[in-house]
Protein backbone atom coordinates (compact mmCIF):
# COMPACT_ATOMS: atom_id res chain seq x y z
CA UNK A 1 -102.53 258.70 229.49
CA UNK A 2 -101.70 260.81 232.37
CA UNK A 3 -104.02 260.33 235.67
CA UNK A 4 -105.21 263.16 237.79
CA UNK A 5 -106.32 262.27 241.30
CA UNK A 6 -109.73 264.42 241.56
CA UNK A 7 -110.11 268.00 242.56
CA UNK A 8 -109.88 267.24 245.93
CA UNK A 9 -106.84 266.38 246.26
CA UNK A 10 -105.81 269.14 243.71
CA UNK A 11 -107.67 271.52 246.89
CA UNK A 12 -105.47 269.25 249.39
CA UNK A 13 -102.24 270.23 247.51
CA UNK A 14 -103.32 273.84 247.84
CA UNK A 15 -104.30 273.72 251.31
CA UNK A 16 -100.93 271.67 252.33
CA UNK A 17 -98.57 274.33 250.12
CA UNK A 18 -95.45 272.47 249.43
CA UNK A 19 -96.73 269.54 249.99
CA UNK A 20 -96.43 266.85 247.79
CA UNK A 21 -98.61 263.89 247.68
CA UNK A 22 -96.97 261.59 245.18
CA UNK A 23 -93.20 262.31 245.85
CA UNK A 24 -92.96 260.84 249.44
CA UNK A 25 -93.02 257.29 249.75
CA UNK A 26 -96.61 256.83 251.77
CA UNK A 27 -96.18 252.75 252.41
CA UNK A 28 -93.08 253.96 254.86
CA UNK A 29 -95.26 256.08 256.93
CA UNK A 30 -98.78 254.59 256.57
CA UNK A 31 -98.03 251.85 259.55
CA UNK A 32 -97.27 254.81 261.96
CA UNK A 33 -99.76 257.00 260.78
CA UNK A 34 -102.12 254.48 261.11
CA UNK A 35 -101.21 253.47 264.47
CA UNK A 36 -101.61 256.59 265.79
CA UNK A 37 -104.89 257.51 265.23
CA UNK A 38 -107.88 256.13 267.67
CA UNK A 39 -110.12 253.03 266.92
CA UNK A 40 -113.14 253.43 264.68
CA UNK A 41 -115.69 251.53 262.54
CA UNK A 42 -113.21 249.80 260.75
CA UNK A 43 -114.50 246.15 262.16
CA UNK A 44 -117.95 246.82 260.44
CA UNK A 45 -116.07 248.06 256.99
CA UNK A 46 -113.69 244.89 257.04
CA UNK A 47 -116.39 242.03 258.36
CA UNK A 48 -118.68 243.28 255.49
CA UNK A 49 -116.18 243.82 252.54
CA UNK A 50 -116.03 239.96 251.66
CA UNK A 51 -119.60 240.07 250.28
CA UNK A 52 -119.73 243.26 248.19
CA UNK A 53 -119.56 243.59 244.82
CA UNK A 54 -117.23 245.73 243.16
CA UNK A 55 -119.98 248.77 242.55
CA UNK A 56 -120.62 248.15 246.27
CA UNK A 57 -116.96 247.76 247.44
CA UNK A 58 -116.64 251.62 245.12
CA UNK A 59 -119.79 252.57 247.06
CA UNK A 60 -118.04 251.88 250.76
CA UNK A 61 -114.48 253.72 249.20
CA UNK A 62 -116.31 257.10 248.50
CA UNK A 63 -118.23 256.04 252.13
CA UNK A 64 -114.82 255.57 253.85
CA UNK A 65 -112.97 258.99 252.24
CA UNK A 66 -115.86 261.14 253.82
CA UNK A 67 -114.93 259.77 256.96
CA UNK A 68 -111.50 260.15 256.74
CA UNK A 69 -112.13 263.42 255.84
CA UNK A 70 -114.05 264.12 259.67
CA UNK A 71 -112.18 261.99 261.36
CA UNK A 72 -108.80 261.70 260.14
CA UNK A 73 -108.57 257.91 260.66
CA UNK A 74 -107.23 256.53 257.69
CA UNK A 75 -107.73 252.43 258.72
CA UNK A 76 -111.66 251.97 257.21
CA UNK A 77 -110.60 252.89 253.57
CA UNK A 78 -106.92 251.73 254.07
CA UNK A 79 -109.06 248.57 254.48
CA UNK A 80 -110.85 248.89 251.40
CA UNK A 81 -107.73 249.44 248.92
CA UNK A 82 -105.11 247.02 248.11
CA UNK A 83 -101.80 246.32 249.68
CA UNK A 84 -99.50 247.70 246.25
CA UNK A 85 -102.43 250.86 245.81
CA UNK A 86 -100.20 253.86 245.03
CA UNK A 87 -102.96 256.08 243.81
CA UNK A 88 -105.25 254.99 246.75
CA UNK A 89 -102.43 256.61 249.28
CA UNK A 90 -102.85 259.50 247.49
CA UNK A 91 -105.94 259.78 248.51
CA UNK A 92 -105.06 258.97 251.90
CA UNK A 93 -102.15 260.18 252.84
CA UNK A 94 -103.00 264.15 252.47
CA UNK A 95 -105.82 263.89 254.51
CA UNK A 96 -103.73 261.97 257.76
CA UNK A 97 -101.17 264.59 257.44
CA UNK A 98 -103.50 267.55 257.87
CA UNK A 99 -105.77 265.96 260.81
CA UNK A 100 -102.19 265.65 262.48
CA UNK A 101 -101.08 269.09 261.89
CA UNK A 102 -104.22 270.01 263.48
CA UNK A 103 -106.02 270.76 260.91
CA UNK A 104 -109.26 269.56 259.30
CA UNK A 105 -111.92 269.58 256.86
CA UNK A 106 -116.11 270.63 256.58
CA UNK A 107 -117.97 269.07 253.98
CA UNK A 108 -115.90 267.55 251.01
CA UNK A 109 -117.94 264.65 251.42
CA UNK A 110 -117.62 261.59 248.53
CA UNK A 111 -120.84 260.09 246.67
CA UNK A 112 -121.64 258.78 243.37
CA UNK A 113 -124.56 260.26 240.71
CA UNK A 114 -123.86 256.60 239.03
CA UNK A 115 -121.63 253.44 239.37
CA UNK A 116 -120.91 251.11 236.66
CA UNK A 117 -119.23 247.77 236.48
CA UNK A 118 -117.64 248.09 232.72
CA UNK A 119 -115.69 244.69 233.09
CA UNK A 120 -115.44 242.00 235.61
CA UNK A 121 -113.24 238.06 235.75
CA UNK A 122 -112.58 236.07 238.56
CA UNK A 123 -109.75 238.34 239.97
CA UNK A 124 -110.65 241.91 238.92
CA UNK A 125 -112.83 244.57 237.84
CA UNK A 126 -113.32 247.84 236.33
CA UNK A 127 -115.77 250.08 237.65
CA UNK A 128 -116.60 253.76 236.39
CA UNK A 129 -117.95 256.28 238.91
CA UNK A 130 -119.44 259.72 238.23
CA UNK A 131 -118.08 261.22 241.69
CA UNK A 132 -119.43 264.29 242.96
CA UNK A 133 -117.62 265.62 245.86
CA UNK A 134 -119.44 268.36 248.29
CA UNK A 135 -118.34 271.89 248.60
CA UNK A 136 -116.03 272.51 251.86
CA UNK A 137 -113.67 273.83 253.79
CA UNK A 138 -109.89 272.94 254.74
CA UNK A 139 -107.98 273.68 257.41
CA UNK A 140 -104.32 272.68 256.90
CA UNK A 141 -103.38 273.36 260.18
CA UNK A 142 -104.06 274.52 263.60
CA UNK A 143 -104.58 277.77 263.27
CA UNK A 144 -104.31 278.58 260.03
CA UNK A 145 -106.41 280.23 257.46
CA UNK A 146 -109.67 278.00 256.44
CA UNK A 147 -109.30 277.54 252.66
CA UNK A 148 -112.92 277.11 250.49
CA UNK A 149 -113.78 274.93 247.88
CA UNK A 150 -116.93 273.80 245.90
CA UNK A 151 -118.40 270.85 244.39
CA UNK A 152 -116.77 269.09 242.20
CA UNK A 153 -117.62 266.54 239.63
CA UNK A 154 -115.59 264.25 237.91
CA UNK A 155 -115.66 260.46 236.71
CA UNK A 156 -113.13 257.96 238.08
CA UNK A 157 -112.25 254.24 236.72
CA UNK A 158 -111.60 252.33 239.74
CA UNK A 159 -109.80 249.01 239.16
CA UNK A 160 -110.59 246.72 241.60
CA UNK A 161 -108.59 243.45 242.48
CA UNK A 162 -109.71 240.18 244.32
CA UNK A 163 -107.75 239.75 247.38
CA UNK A 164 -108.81 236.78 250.20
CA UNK A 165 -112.13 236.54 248.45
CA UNK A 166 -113.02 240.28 249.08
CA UNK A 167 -112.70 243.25 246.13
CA UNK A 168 -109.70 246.05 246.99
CA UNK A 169 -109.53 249.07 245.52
CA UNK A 170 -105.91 248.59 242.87
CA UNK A 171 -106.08 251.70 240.89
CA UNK A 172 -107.74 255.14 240.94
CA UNK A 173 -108.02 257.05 237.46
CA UNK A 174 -109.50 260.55 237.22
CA UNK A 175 -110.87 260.20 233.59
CA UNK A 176 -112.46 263.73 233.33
């Protein structure tokens, strides 16, 4: 089976060009990414994340990517994924590089129609989402040309692994 990532980030590809989201190595340059953006809500995120449930640790993911989306700070859903998540930087990533190009994004925002936990054991979980992301705008740049898109649905299975006692995002799979 071959994932795909969500329209969004098919939109992100278009807005970035040549970009490419899964060819560069994103652990090297999270850590300076990350440091280089300004504090934000990530203390409330991380303090409550070690009572959720997996639908409700999926619920604060799609929460988080909205805001990275408007604010371009990628630590609140970096937060919420695990350590080794290569799909979750995917996600991520895209979305840094624009805000620091100057760039940025209107609407686009992340939210479920439905959440369900399909399987569940001590250490991890499997959660299907029917995603429906808002109709928006992208900027790739300062000063370049806004590029449209609109809403998109699609379901996602979201692995989840148990990490210090709290869920983390592990895997992201665009199922249709």
């Amino acid at each position: 089976m071959k994932p795909r990532y969500g329209v969004t980030a098919m939109a992100l590809l278009v807005a970035l060009g040549a970009a490419a989201c899964g060819d560069d190595d994103p652990k090297g340059t999270g850590t300076a990414e990350t440091s280089s953006v300004g504090a934000s809500t990530s203390t409330a995120t991380t303090s409550a994340a070690p009572q959720m449930t997996p639908e409700e640790t999926v619920e604060a993911w799609f929460d988080a990517r909205s805001d990275l989306l408007r604010t371009g700070d990628p630590r609140p859903l970096r937060s919420l994924a695990a350590p080794d998540c290569e799909t979750c930087e995917w996600q991520i990533q895209p979305v840094v590089d624009v805000h620091q190009a100057g760039g940025g994004f209107q609407g686009g925002a992340w939210s479920s129609a439905s959440v369900k936990k399909t399987k569940e054991n001590a250490d991890s979980a499997v959660v299907l989402a029917a995603v429906v992301v808002a109709e928006g705008t992208t900027t790739p740049s300062g000063g370049a040309e806004e590029q449209r898109y609109d809403e998109e649905r699609f379901i996602l299975e979201i692995t989840l692994t148990k990490i210090d006692g709290a869920w983390r995002v592990s895997k992201l799979v665009t199922l249709r």
